[in-house]
C-alpha atoms as a PDB file:
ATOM      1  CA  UNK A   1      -9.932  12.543   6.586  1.00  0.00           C
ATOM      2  CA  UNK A   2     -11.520   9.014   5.314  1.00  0.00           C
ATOM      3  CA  UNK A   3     -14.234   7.745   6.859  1.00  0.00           C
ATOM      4  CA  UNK A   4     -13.523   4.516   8.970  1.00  0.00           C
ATOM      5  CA  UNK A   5     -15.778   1.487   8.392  1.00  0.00           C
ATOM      6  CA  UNK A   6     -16.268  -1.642  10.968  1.00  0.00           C
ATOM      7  CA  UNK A   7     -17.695  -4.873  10.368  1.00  0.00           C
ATOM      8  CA  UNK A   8     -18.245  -7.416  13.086  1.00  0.00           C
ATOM      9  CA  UNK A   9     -18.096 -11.077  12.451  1.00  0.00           C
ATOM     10  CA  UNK A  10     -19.394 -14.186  14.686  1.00  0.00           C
ATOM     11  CA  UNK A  11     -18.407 -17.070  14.315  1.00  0.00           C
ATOM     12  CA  UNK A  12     -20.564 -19.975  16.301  1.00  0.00           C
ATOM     13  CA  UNK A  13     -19.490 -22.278  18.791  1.00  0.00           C
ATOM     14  CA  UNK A  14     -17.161 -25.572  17.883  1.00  0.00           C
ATOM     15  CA  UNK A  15     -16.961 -25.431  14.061  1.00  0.00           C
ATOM     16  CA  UNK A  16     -17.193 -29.402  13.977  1.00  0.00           C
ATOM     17  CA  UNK A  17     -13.689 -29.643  12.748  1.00  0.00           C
ATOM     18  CA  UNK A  18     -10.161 -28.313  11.890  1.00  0.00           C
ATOM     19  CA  UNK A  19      -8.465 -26.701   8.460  1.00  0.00           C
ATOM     20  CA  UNK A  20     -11.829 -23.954   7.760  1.00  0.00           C
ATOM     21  CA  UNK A  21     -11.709 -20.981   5.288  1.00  0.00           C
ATOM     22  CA  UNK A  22     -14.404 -18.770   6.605  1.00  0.00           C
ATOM     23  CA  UNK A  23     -15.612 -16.136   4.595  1.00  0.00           C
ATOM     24  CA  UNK A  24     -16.775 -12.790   6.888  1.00  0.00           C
ATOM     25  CA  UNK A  25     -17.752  -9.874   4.450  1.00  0.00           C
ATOM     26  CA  UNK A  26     -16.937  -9.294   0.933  1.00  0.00           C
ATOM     27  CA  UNK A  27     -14.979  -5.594  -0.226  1.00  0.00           C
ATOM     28  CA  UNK A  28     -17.174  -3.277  -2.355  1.00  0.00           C
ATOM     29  CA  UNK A  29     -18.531  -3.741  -5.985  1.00  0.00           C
ATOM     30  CA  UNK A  30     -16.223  -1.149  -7.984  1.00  0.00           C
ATOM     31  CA  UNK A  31     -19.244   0.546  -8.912  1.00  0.00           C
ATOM     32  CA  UNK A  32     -19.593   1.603  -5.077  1.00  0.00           C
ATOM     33  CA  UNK A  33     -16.469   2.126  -4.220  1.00  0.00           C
ATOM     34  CA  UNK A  34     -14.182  -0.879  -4.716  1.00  0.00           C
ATOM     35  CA  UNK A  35     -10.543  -1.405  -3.247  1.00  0.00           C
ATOM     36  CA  UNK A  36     -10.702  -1.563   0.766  1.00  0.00           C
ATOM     37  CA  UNK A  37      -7.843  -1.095   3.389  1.00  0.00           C
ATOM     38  CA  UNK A  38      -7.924  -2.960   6.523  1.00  0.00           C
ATOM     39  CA  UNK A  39      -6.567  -0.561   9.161  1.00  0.00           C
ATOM     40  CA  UNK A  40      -7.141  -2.807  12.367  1.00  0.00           C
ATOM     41  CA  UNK A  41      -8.412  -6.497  13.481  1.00  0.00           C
ATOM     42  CA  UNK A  42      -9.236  -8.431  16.355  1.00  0.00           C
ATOM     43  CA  UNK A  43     -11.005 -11.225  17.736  1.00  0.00           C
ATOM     44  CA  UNK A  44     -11.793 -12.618  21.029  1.00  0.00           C
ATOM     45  CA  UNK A  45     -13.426 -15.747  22.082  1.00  0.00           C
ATOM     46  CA  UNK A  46     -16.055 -16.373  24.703  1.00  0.00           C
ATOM     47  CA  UNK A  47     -14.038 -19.060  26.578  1.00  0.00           C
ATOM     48  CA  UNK A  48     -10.574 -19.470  27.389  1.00  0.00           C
ATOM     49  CA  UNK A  49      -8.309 -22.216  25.887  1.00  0.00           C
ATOM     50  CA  UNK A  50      -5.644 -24.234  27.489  1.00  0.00           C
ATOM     51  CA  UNK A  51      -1.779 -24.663  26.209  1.00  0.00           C
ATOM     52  CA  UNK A  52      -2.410 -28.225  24.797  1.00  0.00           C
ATOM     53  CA  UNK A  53      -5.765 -27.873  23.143  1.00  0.00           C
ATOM     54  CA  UNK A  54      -6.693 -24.249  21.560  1.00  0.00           C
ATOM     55  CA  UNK A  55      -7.594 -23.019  17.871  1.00  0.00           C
ATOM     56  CA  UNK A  56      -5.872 -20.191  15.673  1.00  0.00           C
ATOM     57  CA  UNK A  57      -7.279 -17.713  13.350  1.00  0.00           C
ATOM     58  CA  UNK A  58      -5.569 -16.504  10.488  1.00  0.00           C
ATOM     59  CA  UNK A  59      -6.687 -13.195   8.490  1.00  0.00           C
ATOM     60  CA  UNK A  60      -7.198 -14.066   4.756  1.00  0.00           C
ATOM     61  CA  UNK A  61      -7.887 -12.674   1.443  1.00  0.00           C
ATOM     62  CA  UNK A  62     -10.051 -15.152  -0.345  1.00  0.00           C
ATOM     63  CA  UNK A  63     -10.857 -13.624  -3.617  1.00  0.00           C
ATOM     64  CA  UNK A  64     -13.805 -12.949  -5.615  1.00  0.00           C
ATOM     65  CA  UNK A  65     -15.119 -16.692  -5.255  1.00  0.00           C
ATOM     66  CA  UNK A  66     -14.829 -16.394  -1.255  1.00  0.00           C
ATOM     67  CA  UNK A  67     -13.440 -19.998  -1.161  1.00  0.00           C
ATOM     68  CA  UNK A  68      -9.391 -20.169  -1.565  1.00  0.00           C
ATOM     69  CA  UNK A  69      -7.304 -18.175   0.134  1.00  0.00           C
ATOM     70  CA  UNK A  70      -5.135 -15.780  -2.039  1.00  0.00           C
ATOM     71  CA  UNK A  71      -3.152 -14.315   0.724  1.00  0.00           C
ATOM     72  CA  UNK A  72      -2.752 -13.960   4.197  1.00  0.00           C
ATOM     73  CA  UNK A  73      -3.596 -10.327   5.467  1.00  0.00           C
ATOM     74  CA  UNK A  74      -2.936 -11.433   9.320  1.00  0.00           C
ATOM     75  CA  UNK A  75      -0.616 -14.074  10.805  1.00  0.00           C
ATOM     76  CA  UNK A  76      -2.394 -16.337  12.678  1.00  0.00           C
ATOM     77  CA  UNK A  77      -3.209 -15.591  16.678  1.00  0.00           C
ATOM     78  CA  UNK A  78      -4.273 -18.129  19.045  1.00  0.00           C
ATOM     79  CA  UNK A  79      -1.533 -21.182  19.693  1.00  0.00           C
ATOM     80  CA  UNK A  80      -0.445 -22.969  22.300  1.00  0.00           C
ATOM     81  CA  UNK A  81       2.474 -20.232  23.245  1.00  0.00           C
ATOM     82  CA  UNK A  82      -1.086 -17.835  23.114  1.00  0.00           C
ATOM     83  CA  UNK A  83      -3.919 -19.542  24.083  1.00  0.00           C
ATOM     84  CA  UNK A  84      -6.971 -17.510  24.078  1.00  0.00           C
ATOM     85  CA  UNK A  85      -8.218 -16.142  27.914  1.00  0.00           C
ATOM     86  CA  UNK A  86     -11.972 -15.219  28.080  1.00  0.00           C
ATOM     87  CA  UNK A  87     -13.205 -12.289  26.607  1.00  0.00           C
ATOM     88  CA  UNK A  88      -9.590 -10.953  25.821  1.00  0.00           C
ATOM     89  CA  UNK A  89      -8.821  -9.649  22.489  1.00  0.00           C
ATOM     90  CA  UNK A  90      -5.810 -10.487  20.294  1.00  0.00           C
ATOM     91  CA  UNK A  91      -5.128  -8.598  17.419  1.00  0.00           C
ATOM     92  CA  UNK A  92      -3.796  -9.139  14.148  1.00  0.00           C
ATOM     93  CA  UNK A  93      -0.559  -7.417  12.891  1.00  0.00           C
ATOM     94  CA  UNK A  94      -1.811  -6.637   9.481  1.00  0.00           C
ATOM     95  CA  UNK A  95       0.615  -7.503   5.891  1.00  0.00           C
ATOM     96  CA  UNK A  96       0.834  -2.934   4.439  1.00  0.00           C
ATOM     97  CA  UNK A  97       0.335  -5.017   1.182  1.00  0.00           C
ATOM     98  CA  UNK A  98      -1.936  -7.432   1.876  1.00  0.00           C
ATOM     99  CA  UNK A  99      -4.434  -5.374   3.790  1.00  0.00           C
ATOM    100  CA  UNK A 100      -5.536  -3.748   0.535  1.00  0.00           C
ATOM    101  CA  UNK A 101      -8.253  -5.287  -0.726  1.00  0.00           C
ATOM    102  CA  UNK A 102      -9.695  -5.696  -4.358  1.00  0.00           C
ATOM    103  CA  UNK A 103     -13.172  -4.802  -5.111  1.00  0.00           C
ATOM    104  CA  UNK A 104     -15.449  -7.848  -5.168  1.00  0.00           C
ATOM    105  CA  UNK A 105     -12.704  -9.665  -2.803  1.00  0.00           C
ATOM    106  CA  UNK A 106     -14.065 -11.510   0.436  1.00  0.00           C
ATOM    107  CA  UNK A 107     -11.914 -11.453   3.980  1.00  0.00           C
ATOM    108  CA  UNK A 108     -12.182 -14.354   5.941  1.00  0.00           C
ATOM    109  CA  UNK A 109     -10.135 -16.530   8.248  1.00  0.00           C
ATOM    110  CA  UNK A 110      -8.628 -19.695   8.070  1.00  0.00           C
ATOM    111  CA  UNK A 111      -9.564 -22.274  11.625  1.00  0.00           C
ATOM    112  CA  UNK A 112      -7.173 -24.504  12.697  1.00  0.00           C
ATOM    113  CA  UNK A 113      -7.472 -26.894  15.681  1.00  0.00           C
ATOM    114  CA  UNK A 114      -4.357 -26.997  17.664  1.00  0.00           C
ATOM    115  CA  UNK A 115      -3.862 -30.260  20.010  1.00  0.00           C
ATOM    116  CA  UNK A 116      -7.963 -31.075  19.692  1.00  0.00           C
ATOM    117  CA  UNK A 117      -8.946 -27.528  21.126  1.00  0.00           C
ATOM    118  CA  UNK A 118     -11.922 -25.736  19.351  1.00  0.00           C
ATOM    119  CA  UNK A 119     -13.623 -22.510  19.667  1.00  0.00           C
ATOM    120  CA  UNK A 120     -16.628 -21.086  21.756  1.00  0.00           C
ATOM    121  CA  UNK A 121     -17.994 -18.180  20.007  1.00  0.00           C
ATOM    122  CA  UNK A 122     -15.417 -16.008  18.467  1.00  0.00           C
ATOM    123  CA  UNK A 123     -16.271 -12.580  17.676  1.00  0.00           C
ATOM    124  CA  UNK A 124     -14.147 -10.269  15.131  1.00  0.00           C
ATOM    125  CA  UNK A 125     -13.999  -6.943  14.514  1.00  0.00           C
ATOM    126  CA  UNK A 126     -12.347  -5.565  11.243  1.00  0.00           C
ATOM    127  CA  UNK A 127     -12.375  -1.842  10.518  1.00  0.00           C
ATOM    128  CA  UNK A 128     -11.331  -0.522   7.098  1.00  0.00           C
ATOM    129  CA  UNK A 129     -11.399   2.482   5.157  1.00  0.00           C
ATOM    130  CA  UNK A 130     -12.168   3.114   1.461  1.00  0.00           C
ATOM    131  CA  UNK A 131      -9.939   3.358  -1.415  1.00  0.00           C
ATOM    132  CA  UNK A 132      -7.459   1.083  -0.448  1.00  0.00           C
END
């Protein structure tokens, strides 16, 4: 049986503005271990959101450099059809292919502002197993 991994993420309180790549952890050097899979994600946020003003998250691969995204692992949750209640978690339905993750790649997630909504603090839990 593999050995299950978790990382949790936080990610502060009204980001200042919409459109973010955020970079959360980085996969494994080869030379310890290298290619990831992510086998579950969530996040919830500390306050809830309304219909008209809310944020999403989307999961991302953003590659070695941690700054472009170079696929989307997750579709993005949070909108105005799903706003966000207080301390509720939404999860991610992850991409089979996209979930496995290079060595040296960072996860992250891509902010958006919906309707002038933000975020209060978002946490984000990703666990992932080893050998992608």
């Amino acid at each position: 049986m593999l050995e299950t991994m978790i990382v949790n993420a936080c990610i502060p309180s009204d980001l200042g503005a919409s459109d973010k790549l955020i970079p959360l952890f980085k996969a494994p050097a080869a030379a310890n271990g290298g290619k990831i899979k992510l086998i579950q994600a969530n996040a919830h946020n500390s306050a809830a959101t309304s219909s008209t003003a809310t944020f999403s998250l989307t999961l991302v691969n953003l590659g070695s450099a941690g700054t472009a995204s170079a696929g989307t692992i997750g579709a993005a949750i949070g909108s105005t059809a799903s706003h966000w209640a207080v301390r509720t978690p939404k999860a991610w339905t992850l991409d089979a292919t996209e979930s496995r993750i290079d060595a040296g790649d960072w996860v992250g997630v891509h902010y958006l502002e919906i309707g002038g909504g933000n975020n209060s603090v978002v946490n984000i839990d990703i666990a992932y197993q080893m050998g992608g």
